[in-house]
C-alpha atoms as a PDB file:
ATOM      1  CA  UNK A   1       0.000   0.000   0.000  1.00  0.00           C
ATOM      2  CA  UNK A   2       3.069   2.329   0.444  1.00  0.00           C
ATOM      3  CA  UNK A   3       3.712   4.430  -0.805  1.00  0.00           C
ATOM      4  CA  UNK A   4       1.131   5.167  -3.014  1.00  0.00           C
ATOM      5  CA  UNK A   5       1.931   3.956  -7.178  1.00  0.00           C
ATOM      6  CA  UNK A   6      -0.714   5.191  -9.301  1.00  0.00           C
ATOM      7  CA  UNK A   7      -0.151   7.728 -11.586  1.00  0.00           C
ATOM      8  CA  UNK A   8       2.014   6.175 -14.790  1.00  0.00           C
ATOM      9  CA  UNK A   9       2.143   7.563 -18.222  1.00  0.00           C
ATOM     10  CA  UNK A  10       4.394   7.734 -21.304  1.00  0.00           C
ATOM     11  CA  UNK A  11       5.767  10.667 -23.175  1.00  0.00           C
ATOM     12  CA  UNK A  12       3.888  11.872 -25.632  1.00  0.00           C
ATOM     13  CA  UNK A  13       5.576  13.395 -28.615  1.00  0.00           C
ATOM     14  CA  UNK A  14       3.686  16.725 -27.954  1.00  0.00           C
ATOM     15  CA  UNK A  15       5.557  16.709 -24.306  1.00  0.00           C
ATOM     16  CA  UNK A  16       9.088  17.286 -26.123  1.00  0.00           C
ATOM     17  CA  UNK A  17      10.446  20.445 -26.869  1.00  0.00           C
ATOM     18  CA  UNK A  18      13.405  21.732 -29.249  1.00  0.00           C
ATOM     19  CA  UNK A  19      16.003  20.057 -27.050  1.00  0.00           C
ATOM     20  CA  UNK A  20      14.277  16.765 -27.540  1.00  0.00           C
ATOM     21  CA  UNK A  21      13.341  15.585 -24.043  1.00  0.00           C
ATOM     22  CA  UNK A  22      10.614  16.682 -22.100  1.00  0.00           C
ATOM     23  CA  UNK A  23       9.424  20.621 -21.487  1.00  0.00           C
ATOM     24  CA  UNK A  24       9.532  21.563 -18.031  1.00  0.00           C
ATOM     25  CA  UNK A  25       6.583  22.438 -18.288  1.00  0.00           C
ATOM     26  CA  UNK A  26       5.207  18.843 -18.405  1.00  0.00           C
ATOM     27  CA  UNK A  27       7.312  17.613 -15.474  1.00  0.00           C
ATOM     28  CA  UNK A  28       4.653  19.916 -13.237  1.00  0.00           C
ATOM     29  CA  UNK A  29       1.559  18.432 -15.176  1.00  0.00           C
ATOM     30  CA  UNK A  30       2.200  14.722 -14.424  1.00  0.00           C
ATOM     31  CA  UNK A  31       3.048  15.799 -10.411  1.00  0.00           C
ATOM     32  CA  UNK A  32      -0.106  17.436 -10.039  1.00  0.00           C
ATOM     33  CA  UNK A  33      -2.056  15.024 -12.042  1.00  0.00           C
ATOM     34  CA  UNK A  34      -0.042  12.664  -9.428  1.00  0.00           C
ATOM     35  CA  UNK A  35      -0.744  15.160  -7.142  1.00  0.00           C
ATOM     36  CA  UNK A  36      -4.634  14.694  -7.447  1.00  0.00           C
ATOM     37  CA  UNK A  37      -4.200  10.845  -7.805  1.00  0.00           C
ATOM     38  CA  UNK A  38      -2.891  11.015  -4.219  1.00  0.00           C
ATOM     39  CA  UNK A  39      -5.068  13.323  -3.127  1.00  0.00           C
ATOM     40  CA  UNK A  40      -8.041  10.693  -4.426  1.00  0.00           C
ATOM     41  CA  UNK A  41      -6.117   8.125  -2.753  1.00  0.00           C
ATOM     42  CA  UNK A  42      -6.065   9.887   0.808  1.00  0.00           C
ATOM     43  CA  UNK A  43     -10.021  10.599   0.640  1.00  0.00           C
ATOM     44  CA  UNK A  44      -9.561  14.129   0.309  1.00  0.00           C
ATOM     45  CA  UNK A  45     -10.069  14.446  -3.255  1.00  0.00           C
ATOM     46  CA  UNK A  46     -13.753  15.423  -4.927  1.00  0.00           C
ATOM     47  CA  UNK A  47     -16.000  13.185  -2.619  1.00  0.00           C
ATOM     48  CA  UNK A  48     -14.661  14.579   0.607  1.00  0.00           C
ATOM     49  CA  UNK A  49     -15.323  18.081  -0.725  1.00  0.00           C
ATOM     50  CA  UNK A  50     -19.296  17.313  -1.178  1.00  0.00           C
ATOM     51  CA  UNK A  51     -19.236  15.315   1.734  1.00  0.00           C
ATOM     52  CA  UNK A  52     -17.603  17.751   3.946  1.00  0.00           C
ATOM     53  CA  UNK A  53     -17.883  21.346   2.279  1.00  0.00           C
ATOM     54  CA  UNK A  54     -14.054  21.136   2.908  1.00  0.00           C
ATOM     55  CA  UNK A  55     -11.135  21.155   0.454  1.00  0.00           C
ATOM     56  CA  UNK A  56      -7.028  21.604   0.520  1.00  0.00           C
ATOM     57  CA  UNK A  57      -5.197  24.069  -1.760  1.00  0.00           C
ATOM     58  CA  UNK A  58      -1.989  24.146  -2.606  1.00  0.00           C
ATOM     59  CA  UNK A  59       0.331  26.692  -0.558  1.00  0.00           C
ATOM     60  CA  UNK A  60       3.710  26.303  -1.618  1.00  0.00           C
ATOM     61  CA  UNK A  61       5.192  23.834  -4.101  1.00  0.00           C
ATOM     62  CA  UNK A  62       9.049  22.864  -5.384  1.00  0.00           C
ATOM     63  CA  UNK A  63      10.065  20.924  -8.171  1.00  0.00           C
ATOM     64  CA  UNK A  64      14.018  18.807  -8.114  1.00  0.00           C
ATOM     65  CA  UNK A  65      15.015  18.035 -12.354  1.00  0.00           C
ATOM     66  CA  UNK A  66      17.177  15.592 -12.034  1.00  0.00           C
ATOM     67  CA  UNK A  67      17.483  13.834 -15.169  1.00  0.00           C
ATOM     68  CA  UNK A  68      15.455  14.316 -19.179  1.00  0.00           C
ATOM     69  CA  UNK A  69      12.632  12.045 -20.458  1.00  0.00           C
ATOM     70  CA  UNK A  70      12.341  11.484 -23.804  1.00  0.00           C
ATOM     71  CA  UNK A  71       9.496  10.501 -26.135  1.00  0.00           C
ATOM     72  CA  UNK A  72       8.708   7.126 -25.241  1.00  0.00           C
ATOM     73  CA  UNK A  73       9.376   6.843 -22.018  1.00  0.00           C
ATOM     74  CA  UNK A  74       7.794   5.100 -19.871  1.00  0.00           C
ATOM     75  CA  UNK A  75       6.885   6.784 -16.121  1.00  0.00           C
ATOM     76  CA  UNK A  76       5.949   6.131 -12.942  1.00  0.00           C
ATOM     77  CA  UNK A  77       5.272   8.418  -9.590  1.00  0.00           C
ATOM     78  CA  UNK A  78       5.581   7.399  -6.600  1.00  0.00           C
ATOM     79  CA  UNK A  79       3.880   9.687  -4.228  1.00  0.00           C
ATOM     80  CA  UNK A  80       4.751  10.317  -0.392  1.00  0.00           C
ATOM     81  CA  UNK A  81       2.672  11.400   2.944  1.00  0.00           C
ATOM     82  CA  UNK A  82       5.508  13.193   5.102  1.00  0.00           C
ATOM     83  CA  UNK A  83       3.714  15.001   7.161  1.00  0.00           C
ATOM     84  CA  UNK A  84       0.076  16.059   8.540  1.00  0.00           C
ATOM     85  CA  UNK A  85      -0.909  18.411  11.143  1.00  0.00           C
ATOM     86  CA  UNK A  86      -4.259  19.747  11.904  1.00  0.00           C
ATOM     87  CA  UNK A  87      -4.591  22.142   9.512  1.00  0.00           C
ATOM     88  CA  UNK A  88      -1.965  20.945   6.943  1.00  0.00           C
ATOM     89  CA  UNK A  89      -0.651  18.262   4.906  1.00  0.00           C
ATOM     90  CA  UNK A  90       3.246  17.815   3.348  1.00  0.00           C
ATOM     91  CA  UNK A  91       3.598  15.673   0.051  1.00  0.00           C
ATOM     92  CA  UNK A  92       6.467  14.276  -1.936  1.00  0.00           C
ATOM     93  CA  UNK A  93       6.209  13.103  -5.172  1.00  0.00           C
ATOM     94  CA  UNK A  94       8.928  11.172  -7.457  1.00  0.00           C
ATOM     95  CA  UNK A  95       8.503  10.764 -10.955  1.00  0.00           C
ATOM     96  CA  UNK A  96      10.751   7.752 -11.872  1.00  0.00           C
ATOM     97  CA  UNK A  97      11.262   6.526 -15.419  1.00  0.00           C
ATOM     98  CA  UNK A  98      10.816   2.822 -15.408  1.00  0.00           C
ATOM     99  CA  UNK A  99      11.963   1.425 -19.034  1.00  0.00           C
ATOM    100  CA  UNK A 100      15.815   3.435 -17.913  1.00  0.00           C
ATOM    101  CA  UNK A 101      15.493   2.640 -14.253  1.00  0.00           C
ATOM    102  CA  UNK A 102      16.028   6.394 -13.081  1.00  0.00           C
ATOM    103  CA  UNK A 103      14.245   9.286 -10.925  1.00  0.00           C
ATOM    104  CA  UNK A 104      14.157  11.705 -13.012  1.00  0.00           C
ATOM    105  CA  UNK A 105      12.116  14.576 -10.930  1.00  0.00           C
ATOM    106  CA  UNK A 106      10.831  15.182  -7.602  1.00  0.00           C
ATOM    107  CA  UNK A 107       7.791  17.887  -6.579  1.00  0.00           C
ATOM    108  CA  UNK A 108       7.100  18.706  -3.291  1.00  0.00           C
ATOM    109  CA  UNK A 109       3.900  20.235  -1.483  1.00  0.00           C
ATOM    110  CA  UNK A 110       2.528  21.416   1.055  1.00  0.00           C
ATOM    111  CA  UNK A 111      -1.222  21.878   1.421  1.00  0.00           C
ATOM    112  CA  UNK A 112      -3.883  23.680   4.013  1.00  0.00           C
ATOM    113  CA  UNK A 113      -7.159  21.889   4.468  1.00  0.00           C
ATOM    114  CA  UNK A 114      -9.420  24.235   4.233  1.00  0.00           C
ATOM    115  CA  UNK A 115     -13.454  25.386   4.578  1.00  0.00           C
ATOM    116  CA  UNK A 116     -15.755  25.969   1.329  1.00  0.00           C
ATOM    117  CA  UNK A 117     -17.895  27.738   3.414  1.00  0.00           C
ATOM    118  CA  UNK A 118     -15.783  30.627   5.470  1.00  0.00           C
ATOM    119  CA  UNK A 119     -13.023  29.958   2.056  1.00  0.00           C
ATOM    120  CA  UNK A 120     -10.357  30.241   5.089  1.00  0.00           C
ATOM    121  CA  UNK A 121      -7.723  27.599   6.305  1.00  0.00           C
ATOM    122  CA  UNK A 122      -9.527  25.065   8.903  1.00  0.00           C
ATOM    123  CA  UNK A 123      -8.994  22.210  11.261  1.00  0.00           C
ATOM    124  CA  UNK A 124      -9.295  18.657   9.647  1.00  0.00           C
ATOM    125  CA  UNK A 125     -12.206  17.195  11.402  1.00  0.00           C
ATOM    126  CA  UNK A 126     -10.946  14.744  14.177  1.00  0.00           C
ATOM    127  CA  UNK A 127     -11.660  11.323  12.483  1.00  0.00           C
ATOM    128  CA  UNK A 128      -9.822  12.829   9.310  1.00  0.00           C
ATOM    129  CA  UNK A 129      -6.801  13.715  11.173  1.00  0.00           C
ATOM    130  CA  UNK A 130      -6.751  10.501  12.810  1.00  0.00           C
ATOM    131  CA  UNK A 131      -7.162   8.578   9.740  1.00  0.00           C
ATOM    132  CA  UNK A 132      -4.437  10.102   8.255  1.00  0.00           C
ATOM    133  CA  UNK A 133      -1.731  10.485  11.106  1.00  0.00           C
ATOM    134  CA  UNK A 134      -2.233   6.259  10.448  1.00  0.00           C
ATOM    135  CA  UNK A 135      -1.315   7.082   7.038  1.00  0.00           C
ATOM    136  CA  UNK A 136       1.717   8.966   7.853  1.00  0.00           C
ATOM    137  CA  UNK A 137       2.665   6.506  10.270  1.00  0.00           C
ATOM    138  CA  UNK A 138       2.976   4.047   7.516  1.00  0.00           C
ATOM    139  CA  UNK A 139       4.980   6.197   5.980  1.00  0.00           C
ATOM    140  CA  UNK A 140       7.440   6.765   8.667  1.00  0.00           C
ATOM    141  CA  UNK A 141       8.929   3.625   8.986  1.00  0.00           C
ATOM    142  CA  UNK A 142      10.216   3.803   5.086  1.00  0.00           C
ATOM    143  CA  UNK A 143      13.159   5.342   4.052  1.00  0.00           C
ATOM    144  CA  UNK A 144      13.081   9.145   3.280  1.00  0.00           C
ATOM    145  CA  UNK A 145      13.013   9.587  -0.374  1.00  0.00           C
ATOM    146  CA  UNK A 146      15.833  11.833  -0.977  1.00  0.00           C
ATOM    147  CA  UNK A 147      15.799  15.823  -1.494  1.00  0.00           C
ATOM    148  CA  UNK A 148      13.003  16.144   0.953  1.00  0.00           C
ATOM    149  CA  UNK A 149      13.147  19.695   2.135  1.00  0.00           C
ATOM    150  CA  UNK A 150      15.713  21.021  -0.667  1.00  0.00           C
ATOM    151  CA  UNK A 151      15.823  24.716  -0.957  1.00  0.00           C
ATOM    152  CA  UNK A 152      17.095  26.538  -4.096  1.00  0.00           C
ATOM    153  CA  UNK A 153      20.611  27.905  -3.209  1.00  0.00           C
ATOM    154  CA  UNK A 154      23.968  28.528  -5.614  1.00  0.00           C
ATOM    155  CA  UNK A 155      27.191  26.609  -5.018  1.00  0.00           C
ATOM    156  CA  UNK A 156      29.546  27.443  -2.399  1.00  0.00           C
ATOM    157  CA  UNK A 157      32.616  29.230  -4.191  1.00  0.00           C
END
């Protein structure tokens, strides 16, 4: 069950740019369409939202290129619960090509749960919360995918 393998795809030949591997661009589709998948996966996706009159959004988000994908390939995302509290939820998500046996990209996330009706950030109800800090322990006991918590800084001269 963990973590969660849904999301797969293959390059499309509309995907690839001048350079002839994949357009940035493209990378950030397939992690939020992996992003959703998840999202589905956890119970929080469109059902919860009718159900509850309570959705996340997306509050800050970081994307790790590590290496191209080319027309053809074949991909895979693996996606990651890190972290929950009770207003907030912290996602990794690896993009691995499977037919070269790489990771080729990582996005990261971190989301507020959050109430249709006052549109402001709100406490998951208890048995959510609860539900999912089972989820995260899960989680915990795997290895850390690596990058988690990256920040964008320039070499050290």
């Amino acid at each position: 069950m963990y973590p969660f393998k849904k999301y797969t795809t293959i390059v499309p030949a509309d995907w690839v740019d001048f350079n002839g591997h994949m357009n940035t661009k493209y990378y950030g589709l397939v992690i939020y369409d992996a992003h959703i998948a998840f999202t589905e996966h956890l119970d929080l996706g469109e059902r919860y939202r009718y159900v509850n009159n309570c959705s996340k959004a997306l509050v800050e988000s970081h994307c790790i290129f590590e290496r191209e994908l080319c027309e053809g390939d074949e991909i895979e995302v693996v996606s990651w619960l890190l972290a929950v509290d009770e207003k907030r939820l912290h996602t990794f998500h690896e993009i691995h090509c499977t037919n070269k046996g790489y990771r080729a990209a990582a996005g990261e996330h971190l989301d507020v749960h959050i109430s249709l009706e006052t549109r402001r950030v709100a406490p998951f109800p208890a048995d959510v919360l609860q539900r999912l800090q089972l989820i995260e322990q899960a989680y915990a006991v795997l290895p850390r995918p690596e990058k988690v918590g990256s920040t964008i800084q320039m070499p050290l001269k």
